[in-house]
C-alpha atoms as a PDB file:
ATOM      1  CA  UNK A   1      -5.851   6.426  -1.932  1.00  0.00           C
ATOM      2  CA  UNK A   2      -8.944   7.689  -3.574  1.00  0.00           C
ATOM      3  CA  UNK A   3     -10.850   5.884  -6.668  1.00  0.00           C
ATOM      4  CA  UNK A   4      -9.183   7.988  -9.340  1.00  0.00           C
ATOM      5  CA  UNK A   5      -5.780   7.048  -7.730  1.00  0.00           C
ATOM      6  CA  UNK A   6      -5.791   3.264  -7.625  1.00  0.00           C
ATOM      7  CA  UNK A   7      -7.740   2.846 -11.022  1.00  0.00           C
ATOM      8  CA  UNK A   8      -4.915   5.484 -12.534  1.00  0.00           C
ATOM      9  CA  UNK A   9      -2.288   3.251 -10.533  1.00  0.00           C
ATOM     10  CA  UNK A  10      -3.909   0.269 -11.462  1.00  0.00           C
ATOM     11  CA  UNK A  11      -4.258   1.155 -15.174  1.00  0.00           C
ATOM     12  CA  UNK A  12      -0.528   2.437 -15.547  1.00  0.00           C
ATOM     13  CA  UNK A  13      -2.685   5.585 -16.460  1.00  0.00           C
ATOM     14  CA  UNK A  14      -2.662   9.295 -15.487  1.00  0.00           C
ATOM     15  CA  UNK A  15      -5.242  10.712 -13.543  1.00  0.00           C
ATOM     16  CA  UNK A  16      -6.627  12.888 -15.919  1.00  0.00           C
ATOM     17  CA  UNK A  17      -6.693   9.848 -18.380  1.00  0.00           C
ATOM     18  CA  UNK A  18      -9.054   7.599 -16.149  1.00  0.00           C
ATOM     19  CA  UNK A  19     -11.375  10.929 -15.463  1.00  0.00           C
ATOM     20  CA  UNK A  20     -11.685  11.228 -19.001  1.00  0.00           C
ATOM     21  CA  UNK A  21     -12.309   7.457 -20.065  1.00  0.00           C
ATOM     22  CA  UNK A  22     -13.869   5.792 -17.182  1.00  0.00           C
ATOM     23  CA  UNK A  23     -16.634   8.072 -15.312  1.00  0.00           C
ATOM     24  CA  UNK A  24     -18.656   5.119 -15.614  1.00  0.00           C
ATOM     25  CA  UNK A  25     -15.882   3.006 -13.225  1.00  0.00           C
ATOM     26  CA  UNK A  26     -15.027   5.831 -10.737  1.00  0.00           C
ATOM     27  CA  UNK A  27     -18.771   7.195 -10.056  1.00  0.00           C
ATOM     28  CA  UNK A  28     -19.862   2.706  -9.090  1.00  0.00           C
ATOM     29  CA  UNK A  29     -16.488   2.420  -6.928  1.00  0.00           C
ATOM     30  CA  UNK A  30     -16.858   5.357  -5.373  1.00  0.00           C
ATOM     31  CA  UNK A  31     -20.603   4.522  -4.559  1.00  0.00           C
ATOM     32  CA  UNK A  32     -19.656   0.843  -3.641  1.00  0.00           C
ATOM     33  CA  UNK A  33     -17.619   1.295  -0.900  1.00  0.00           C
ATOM     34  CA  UNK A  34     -17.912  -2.714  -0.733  1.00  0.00           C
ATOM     35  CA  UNK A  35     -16.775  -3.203  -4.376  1.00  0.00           C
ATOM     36  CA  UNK A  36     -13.804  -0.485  -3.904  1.00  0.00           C
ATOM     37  CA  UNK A  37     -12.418  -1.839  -0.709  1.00  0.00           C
ATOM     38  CA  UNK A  38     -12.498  -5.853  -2.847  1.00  0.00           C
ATOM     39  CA  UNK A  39     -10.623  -3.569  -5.642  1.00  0.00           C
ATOM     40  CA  UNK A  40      -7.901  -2.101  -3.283  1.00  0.00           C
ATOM     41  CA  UNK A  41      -7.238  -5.316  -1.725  1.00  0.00           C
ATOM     42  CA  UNK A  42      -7.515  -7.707  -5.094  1.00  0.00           C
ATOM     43  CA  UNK A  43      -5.046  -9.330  -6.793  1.00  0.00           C
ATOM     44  CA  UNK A  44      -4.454  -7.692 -10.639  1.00  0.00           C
ATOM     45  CA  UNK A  45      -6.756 -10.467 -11.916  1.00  0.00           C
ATOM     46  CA  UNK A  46      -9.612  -9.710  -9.331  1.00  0.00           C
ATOM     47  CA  UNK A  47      -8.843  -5.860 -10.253  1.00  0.00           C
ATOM     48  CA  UNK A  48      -9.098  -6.648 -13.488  1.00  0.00           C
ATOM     49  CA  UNK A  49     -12.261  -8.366 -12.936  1.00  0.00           C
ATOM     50  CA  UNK A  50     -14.100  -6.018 -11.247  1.00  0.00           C
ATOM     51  CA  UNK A  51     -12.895  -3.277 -13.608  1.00  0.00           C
ATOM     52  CA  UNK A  52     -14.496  -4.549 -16.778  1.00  0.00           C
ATOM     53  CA  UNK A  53     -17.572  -5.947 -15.090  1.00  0.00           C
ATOM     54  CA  UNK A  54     -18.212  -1.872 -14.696  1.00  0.00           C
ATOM     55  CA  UNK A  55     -16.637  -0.617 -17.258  1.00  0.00           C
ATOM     56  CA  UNK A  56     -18.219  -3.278 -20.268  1.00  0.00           C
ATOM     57  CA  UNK A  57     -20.891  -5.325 -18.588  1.00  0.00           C
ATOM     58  CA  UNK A  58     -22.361  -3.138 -16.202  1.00  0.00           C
ATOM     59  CA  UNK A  59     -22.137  -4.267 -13.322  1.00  0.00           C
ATOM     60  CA  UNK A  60     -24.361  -2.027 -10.947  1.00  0.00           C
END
């Protein structure tokens, strides 16, 4: 599964929805292969996590 496909999974979201509102998300997972494989096999709290440490703090 690619990065647009488990954050749309993982957001209950359509793929078109997480290209549109979280660029910021998809463009650090899919240069983190590191961070993306942790997201894959997380928990929904360490998806979570990870996910807003991107999306709202940053995280590089």
């Amino acid at each position: 599964m690619n990065v647009v496909q488990e954050l749309a999974h993982f957001l209950e979201a359509l793929e078109y929805q997480v290209l549109a509102w979280d660029r910021k998300v998809i463009d650090t997972l899919t240069g983190n292969t590191e961070v993306f494989k942790r997201f894959q096999q997380g928990c929904p709290n360490t998806k979570w996590r990870i996910y807003s440490e991107i999306k709202y703090q940053g995280l590089n």
